[in-house]
N, C-alpha and C. Protein backbone atom coordinates (compact mmCIF):
# COMPACT_ATOMS: atom_id res chain seq x y z
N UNK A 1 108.44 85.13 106.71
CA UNK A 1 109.70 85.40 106.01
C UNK A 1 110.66 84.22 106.17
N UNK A 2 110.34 83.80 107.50
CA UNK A 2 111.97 82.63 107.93
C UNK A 2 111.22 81.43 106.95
N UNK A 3 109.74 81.04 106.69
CA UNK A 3 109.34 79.97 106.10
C UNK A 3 109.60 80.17 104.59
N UNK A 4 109.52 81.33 103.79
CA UNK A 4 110.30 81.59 102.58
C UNK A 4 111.39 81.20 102.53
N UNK A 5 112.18 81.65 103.28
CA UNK A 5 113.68 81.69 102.95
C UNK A 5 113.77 80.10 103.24
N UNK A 6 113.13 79.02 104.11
CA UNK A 6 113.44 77.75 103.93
C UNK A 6 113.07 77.29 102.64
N UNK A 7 111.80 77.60 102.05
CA UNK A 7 111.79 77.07 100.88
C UNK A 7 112.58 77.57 99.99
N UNK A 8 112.96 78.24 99.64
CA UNK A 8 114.35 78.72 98.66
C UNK A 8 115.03 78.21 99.44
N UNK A 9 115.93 77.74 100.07
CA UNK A 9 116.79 76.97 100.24
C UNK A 9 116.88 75.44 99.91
N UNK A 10 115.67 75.03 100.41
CA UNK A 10 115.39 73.61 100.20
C UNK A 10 115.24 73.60 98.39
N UNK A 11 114.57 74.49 97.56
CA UNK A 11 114.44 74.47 96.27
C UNK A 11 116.19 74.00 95.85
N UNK A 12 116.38 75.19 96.66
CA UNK A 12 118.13 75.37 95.47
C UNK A 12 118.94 73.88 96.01
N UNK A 13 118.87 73.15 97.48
CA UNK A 13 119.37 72.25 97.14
C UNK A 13 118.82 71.62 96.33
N UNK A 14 118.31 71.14 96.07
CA UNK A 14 117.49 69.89 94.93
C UNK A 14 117.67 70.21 93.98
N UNK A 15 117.60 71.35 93.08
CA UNK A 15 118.45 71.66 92.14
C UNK A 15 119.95 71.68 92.25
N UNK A 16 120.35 71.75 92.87
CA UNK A 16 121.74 71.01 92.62
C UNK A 16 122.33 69.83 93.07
N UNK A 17 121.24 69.09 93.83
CA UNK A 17 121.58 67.70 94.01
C UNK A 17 121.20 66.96 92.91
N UNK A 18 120.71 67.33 91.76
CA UNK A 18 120.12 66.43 90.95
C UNK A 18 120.86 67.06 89.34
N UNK A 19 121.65 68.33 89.62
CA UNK A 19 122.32 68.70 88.33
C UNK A 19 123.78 68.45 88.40
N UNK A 20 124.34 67.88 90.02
CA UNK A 20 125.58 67.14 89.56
C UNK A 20 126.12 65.81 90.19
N UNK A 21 126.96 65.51 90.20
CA UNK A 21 127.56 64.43 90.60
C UNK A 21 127.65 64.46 91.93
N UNK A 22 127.36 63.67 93.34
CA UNK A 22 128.02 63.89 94.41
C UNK A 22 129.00 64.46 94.59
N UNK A 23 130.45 63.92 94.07
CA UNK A 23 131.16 64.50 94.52
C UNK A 23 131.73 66.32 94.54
N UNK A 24 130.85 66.28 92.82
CA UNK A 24 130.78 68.06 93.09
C UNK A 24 130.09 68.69 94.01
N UNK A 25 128.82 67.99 94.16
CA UNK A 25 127.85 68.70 95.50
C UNK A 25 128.81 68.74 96.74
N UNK A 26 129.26 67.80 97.38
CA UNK A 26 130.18 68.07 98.35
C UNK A 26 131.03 68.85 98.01
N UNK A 27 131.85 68.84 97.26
CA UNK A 27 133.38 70.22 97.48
C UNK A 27 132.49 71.49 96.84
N UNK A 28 130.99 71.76 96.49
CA UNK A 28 130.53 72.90 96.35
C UNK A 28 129.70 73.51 97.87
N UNK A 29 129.95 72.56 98.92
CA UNK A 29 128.87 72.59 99.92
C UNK A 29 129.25 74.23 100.53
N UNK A 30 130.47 74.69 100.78
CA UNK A 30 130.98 75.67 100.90
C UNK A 30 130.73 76.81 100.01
N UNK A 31 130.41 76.59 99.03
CA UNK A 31 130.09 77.52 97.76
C UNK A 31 128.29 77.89 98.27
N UNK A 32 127.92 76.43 98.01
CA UNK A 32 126.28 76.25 98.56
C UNK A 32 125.92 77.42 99.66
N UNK A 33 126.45 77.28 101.23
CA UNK A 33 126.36 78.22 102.30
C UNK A 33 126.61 79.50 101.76
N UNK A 34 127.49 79.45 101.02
CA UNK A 34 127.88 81.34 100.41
C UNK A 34 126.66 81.61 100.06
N UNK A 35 125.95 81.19 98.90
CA UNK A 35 125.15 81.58 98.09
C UNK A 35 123.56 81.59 98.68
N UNK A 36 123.85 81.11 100.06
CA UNK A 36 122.31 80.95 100.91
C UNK A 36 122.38 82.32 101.29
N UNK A 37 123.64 82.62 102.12
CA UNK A 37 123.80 83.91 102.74
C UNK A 37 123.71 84.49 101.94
N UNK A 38 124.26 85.09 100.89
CA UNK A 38 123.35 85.99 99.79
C UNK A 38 122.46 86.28 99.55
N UNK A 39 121.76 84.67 99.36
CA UNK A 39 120.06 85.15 98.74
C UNK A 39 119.12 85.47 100.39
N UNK A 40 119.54 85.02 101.20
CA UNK A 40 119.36 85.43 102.77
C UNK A 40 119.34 87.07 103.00
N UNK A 41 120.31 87.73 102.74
CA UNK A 41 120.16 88.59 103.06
C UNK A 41 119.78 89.85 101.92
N UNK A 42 119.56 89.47 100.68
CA UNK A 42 118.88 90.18 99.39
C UNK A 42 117.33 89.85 99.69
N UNK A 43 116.77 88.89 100.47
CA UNK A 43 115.78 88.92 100.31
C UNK A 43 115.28 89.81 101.62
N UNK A 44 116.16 89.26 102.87
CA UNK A 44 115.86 90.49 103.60
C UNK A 44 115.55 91.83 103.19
N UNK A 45 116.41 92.72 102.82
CA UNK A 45 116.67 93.61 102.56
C UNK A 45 114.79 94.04 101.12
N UNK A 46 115.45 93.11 100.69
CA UNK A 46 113.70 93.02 99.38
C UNK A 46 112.55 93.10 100.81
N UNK A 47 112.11 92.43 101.40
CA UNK A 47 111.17 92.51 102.28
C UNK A 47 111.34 93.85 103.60
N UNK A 48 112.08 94.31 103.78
CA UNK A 48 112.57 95.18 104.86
C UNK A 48 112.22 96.33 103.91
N UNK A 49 112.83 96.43 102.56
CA UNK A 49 112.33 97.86 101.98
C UNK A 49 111.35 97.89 101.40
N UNK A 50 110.39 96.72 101.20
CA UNK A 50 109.31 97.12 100.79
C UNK A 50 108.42 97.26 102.01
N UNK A 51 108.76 97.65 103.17
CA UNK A 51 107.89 97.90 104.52
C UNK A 51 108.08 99.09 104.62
N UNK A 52 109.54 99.45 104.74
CA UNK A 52 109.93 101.14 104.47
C UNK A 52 109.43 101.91 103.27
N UNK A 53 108.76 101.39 102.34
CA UNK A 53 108.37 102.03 101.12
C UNK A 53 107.02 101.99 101.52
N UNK A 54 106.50 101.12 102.01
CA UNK A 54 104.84 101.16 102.67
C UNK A 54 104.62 102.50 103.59
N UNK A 55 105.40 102.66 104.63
CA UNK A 55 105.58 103.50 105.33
C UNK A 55 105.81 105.09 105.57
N UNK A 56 106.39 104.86 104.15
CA UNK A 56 106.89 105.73 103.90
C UNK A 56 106.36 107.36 104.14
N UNK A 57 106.64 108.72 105.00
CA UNK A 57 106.32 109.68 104.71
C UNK A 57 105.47 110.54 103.35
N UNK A 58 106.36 109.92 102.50
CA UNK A 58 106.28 110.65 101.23
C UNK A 58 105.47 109.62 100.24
N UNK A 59 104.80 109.03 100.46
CA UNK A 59 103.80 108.52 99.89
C UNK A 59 102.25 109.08 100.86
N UNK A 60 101.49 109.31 99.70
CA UNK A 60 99.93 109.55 99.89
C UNK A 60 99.27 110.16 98.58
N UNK A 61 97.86 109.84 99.15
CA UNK A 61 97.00 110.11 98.29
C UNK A 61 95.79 110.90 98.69
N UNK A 62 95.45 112.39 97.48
CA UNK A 62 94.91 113.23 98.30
C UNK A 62 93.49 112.60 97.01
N UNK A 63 92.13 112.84 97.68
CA UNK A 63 91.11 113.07 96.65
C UNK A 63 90.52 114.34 96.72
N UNK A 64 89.78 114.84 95.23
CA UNK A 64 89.95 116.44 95.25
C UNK A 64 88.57 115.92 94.22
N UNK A 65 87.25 116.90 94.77
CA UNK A 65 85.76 116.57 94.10
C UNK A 65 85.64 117.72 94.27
N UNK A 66 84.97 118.49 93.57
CA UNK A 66 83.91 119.73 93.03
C UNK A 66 82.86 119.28 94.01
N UNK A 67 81.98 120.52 94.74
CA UNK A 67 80.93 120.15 95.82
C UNK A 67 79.27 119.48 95.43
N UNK A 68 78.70 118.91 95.56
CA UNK A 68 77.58 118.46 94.73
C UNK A 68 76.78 119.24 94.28
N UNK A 69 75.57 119.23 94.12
CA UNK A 69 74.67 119.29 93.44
C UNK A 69 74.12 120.84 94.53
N UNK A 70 73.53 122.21 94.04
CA UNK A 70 73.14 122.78 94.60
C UNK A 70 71.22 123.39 94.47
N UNK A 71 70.99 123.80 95.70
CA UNK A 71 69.92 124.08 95.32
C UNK A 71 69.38 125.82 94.76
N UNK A 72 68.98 125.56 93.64
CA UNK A 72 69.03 126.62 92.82
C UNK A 72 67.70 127.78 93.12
N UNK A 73 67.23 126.94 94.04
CA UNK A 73 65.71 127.80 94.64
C UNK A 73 65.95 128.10 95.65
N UNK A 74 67.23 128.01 96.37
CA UNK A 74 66.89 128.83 97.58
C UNK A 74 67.35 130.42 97.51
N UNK A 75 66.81 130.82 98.63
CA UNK A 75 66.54 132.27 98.45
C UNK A 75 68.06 132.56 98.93
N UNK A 76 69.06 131.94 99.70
CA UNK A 76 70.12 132.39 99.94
C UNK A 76 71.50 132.42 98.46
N UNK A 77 71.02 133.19 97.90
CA UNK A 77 72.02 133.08 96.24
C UNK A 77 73.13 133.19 96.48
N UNK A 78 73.73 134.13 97.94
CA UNK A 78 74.99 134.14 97.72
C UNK A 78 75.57 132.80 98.13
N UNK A 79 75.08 132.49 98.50
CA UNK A 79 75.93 130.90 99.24
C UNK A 79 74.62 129.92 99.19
N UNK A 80 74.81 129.54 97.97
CA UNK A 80 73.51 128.41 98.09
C UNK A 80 73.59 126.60 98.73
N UNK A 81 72.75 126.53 99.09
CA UNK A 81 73.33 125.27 100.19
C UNK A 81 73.21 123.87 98.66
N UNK A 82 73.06 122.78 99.04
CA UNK A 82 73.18 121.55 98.86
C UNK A 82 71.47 121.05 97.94
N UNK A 83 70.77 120.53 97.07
CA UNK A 83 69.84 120.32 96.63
C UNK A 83 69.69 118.74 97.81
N UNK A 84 68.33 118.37 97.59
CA UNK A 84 67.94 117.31 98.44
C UNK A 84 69.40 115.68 97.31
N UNK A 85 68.93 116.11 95.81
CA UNK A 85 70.19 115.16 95.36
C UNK A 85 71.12 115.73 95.62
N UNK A 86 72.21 116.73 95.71
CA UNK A 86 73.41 117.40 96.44
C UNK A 86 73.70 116.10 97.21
N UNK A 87 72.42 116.34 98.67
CA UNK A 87 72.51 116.05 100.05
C UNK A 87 72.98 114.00 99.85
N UNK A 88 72.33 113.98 99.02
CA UNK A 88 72.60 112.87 98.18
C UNK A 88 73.97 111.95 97.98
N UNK A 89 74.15 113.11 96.97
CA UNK A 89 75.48 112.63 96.53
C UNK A 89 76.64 112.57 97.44
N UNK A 90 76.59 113.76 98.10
CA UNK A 90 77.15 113.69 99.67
C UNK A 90 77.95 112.82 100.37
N UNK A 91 76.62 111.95 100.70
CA UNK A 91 76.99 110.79 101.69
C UNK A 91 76.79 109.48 100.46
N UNK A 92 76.62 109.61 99.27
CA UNK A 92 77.63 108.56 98.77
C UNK A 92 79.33 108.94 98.40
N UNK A 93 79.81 109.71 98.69
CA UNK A 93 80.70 110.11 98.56
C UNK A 93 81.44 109.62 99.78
N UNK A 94 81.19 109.68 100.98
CA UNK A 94 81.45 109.03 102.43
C UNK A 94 81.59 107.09 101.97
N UNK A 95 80.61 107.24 101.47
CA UNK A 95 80.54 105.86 101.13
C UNK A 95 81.49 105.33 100.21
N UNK A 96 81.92 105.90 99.03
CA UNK A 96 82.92 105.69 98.07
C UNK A 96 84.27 105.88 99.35
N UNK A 97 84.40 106.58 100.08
CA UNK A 97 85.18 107.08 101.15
C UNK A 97 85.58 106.21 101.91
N UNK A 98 84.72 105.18 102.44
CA UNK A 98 84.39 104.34 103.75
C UNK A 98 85.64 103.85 103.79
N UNK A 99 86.57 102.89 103.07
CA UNK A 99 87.86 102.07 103.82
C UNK A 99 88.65 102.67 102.91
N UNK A 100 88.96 104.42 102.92
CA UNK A 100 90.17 104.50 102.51
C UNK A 100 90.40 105.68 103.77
N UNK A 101 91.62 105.56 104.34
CA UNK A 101 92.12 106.08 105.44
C UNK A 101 92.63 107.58 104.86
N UNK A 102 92.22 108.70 106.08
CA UNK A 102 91.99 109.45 105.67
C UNK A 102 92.34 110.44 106.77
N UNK A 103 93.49 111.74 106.89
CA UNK A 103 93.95 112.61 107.95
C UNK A 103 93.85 113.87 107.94
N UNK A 104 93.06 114.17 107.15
CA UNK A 104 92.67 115.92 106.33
C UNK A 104 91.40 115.71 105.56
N UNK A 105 90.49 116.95 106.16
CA UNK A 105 89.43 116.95 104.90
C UNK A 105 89.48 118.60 104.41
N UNK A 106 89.80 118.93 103.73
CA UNK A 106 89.47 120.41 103.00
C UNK A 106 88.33 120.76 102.34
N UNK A 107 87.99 121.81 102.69
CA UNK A 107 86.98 122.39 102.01
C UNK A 107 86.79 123.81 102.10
N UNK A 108 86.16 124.61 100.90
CA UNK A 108 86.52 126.27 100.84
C UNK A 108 85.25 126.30 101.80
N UNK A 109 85.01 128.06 101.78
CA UNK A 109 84.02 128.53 103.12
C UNK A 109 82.83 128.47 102.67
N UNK A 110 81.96 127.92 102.05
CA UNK A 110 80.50 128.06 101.50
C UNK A 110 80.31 126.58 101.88
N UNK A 111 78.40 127.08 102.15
CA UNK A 111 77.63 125.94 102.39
C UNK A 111 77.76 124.85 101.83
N UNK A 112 77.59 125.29 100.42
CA UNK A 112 77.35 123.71 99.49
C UNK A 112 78.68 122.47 99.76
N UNK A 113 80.46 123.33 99.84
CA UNK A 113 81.21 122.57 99.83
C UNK A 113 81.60 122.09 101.22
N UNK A 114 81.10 122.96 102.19
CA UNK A 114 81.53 122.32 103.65
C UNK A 114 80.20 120.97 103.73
N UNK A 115 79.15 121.12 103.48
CA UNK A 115 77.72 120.07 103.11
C UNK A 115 78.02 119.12 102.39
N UNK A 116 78.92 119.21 101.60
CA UNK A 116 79.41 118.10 100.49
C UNK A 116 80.56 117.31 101.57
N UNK A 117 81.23 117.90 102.21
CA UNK A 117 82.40 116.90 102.99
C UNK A 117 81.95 116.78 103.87
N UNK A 118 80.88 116.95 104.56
CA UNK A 118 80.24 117.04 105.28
C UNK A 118 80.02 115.50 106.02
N UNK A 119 79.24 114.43 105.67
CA UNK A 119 78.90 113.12 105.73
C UNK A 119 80.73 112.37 105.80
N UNK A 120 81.39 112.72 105.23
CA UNK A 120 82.65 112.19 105.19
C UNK A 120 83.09 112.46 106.48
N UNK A 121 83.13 113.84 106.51
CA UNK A 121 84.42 114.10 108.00
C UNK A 121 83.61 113.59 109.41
N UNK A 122 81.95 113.14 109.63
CA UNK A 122 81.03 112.83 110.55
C UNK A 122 81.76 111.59 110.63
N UNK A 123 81.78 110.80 109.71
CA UNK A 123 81.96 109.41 109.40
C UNK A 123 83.41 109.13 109.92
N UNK A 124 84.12 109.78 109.53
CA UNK A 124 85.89 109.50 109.67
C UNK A 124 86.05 110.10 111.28
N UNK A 125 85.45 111.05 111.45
CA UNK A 125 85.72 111.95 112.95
C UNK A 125 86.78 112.75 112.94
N UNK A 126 86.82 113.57 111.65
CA UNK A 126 87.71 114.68 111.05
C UNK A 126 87.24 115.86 110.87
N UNK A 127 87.98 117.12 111.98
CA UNK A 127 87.33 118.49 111.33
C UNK A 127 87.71 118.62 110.02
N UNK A 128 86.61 119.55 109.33
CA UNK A 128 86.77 120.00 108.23
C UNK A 128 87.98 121.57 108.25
N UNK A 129 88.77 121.74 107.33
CA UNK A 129 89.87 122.82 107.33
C UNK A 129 89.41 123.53 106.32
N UNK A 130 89.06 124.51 106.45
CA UNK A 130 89.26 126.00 105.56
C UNK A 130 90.14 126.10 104.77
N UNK A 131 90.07 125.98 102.99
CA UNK A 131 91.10 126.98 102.46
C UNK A 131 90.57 127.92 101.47
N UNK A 132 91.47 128.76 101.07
CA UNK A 132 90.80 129.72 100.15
C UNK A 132 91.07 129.12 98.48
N UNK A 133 90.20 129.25 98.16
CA UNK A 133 90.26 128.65 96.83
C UNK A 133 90.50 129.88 95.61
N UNK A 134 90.74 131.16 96.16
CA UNK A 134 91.53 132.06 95.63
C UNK A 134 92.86 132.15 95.32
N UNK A 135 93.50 130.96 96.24
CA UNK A 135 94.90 131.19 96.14
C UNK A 135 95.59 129.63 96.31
N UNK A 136 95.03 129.04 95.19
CA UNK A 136 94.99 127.55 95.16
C UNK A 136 96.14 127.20 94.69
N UNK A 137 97.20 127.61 94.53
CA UNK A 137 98.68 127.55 94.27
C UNK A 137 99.16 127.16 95.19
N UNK A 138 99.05 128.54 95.89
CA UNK A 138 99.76 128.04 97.35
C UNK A 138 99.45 127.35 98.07
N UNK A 139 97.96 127.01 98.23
CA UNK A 139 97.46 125.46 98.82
C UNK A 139 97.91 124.19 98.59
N UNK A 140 98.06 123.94 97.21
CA UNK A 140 98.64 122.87 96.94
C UNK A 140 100.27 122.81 96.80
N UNK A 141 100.69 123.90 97.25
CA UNK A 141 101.99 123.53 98.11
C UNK A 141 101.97 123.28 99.97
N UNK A 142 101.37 123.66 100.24
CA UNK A 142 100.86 122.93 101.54
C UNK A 142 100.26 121.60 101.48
N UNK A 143 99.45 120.98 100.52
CA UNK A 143 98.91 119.54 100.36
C UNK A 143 100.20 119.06 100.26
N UNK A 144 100.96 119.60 99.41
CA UNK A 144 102.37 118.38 99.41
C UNK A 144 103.25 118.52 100.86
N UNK A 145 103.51 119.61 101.27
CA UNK A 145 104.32 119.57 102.41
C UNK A 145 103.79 119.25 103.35
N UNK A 146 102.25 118.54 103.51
CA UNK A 146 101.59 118.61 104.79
C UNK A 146 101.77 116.75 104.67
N UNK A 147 102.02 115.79 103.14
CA UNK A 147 102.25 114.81 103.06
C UNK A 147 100.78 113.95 103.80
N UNK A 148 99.50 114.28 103.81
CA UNK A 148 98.78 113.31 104.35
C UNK A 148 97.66 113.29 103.24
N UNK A 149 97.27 111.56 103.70
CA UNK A 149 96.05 111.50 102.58
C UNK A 149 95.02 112.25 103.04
N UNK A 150 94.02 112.62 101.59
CA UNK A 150 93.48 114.20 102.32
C UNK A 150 92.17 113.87 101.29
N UNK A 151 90.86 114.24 101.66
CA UNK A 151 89.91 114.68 100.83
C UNK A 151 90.13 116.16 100.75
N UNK A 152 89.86 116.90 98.96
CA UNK A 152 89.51 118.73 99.45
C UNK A 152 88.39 118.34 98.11
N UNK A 153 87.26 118.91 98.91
CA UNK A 153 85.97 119.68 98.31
C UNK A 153 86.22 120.88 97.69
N UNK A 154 86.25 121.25 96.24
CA UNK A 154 86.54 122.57 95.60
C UNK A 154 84.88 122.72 95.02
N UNK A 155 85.14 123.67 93.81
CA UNK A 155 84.67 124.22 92.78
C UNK A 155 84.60 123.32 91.30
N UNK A 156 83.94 123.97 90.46
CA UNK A 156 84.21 123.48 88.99
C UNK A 156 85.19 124.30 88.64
N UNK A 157 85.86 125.05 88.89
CA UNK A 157 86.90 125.55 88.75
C UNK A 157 88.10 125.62 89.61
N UNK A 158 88.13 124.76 90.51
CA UNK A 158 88.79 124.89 91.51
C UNK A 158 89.74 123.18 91.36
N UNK A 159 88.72 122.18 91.21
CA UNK A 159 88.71 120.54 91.50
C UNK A 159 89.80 120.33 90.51
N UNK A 160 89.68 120.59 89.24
CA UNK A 160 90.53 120.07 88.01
C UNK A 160 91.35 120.97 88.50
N UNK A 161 91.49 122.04 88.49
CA UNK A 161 92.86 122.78 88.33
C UNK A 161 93.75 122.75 89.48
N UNK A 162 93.29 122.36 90.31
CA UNK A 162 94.16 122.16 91.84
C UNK A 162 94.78 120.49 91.75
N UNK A 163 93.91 119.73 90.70
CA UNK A 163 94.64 118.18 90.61
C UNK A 163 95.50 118.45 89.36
N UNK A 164 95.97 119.65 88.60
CA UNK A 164 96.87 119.86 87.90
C UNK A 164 98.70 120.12 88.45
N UNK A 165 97.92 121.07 89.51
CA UNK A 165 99.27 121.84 90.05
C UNK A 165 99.83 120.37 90.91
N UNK A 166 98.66 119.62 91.74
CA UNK A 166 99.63 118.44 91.86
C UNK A 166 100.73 117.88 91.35
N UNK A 167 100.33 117.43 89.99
CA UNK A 167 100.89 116.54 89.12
C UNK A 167 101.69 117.41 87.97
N UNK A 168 101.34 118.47 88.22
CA UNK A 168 102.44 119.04 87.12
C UNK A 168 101.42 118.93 85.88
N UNK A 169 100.57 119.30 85.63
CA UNK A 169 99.58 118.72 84.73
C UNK A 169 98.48 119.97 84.24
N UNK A 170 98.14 120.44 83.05
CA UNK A 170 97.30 121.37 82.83
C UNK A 170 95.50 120.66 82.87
N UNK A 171 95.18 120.78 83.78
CA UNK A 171 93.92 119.98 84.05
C UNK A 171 92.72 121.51 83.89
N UNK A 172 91.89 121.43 83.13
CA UNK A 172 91.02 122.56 83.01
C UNK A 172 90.05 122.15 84.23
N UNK A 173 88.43 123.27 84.18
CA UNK A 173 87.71 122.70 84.75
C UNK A 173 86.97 122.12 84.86
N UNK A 174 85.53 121.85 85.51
CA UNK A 174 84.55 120.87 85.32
C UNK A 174 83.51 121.49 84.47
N UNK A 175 83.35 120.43 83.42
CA UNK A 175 81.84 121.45 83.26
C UNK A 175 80.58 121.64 84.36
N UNK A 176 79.76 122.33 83.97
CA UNK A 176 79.39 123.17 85.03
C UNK A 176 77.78 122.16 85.80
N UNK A 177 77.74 121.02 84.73
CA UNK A 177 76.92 120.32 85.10
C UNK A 177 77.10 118.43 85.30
N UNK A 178 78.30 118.39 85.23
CA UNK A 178 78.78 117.50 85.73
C UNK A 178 79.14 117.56 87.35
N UNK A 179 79.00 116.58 88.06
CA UNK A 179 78.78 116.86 89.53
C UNK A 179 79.95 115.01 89.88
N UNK A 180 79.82 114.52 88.67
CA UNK A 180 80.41 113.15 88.85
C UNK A 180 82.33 112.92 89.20
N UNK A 181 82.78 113.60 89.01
CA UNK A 181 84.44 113.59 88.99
C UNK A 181 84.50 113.38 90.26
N UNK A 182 85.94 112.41 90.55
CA UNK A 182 86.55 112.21 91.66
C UNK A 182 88.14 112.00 91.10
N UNK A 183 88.63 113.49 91.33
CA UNK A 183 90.35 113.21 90.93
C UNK A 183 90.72 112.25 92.25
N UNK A 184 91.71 111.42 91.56
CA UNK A 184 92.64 110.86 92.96
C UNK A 184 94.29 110.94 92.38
N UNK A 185 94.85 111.81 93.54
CA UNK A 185 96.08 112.13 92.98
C UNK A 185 97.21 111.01 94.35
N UNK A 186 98.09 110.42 93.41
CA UNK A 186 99.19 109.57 94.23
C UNK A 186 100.35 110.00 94.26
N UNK A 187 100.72 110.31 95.34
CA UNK A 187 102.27 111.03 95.32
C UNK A 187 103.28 109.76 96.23
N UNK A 188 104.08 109.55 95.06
CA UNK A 188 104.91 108.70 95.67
C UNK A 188 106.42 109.09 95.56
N UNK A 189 106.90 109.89 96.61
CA UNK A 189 108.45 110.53 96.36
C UNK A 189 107.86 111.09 95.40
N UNK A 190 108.82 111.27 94.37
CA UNK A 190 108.58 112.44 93.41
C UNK A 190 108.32 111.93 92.43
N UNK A 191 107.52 110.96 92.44
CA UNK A 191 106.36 110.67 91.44
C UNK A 191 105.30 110.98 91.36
N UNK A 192 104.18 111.81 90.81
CA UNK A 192 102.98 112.40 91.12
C UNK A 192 102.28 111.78 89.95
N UNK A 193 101.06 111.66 90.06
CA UNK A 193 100.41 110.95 89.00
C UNK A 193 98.73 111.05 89.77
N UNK A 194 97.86 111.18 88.33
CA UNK A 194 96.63 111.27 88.79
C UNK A 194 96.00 110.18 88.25
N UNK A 195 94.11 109.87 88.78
CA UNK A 195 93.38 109.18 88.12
C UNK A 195 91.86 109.59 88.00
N UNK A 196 90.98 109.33 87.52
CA UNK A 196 90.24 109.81 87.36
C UNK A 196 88.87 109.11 87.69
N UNK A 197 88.30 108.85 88.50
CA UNK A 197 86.97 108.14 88.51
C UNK A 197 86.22 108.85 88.52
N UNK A 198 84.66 108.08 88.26
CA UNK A 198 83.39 108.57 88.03
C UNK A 198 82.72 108.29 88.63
N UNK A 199 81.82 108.70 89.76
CA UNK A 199 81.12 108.02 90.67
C UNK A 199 80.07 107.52 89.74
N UNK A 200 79.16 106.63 90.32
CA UNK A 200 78.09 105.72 89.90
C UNK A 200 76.55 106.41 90.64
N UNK A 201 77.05 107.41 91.53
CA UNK A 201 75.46 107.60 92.05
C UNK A 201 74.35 108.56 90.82
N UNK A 202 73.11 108.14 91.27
CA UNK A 202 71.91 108.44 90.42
C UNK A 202 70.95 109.02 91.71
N UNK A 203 70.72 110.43 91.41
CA UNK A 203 69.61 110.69 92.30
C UNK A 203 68.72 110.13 92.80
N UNK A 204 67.80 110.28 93.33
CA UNK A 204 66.46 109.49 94.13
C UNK A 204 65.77 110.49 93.54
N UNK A 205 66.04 111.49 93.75
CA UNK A 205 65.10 112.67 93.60
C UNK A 205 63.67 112.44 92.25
């Protein structure tokens, strides 16, 4: 910062040693010091709040995925676990995951979606949290008041419509064979705004 502020200083003399006459540069030399201290302490202030805006509480970003891929042969129907591609997609999902910092993982009570965050929260060293995806309103008034960046594992009906109530946004759901969505919602103060990626993984299977 102190090596910035020398070069803006050194700039602005030379621009004005070369746009007037000596003798104006001298009886402006007093004017000159004013106008250092100014841009001195505007730039402070520019660098000081953009650290406090880094910092900030009220900035984060939650990601919100539908659980992968399930297996449709197992004999447990009510809660069917993860397909070997599921198990898959999974831990590329950890991987899409890897250097973004991360203080919450959500996920509703069934196999497939605790298996899906599964590889993530191993990786990060984050329990996984329970919510009910019955009453996903009121959840995502807790995602905002809880203010941390957060993975939540939903539903095809759960993923889009919970990255709606974020953003203020009528987001339907997934179709039912798409497994690819990754909402990422940014809350900055009371700016909310979503995005939408597509993962790139391709089964092995």
């Amino acid at each position: 910062m102190v090596r910035l502020l020398f070069i803006k200083f050194v700039f602005i003399d030379f621009i004005l040693f070369f746009t007037q006459d000596l003798t104006t540069y001298l009886t402006n030399i007093k004017h000159n010091i004013t106008l250092k201290i100014i841009i001195a302490i505007c730039f402070a202030f520019q660098i000081w709040g953009a650290e406090v805006f880094a910092q900030s509480d009220d900035v984060f970003t939650i990601y919100l995925v539908r659980h992968s891929e399930k297996d449709h042969f197992s004999n447990n129907v009510s809660d069917l676990p993860l397909s070997k591609c599921g198990e898959q997609r999974a831990i590329a999902l950890s991987s899409f995951l890897n250097d973004i910092h991360l203080d919450a993982i959500y996920s509703t009570d069934y196999t497939r979606t605790k298996n899906t965050a599964l590889p993530t929260a191993d990786k990060k060293g984050i329990e996984i949290t329970l919510y009910n995806e019955q009453d996903i309103e009121s959840f995502s008034n807790l995602l905002l008041e809880n203010k941390q960046n957060a993975l939540v594992v939903g539903h095809s009906n759960t993923a889009g419509v919970l990255t709606g109530l974020l953003v203020n946004q009528e987001i339907g759901d997934i179709d039912l064979d798409v497994y690819d969505h990754i909402y990422q919602v940014l809350i900055v103060g009371k700016s909310h705004r979503h995005n939408l990626f597509k993962s790139s993984f391709e089964c092995l299977e």
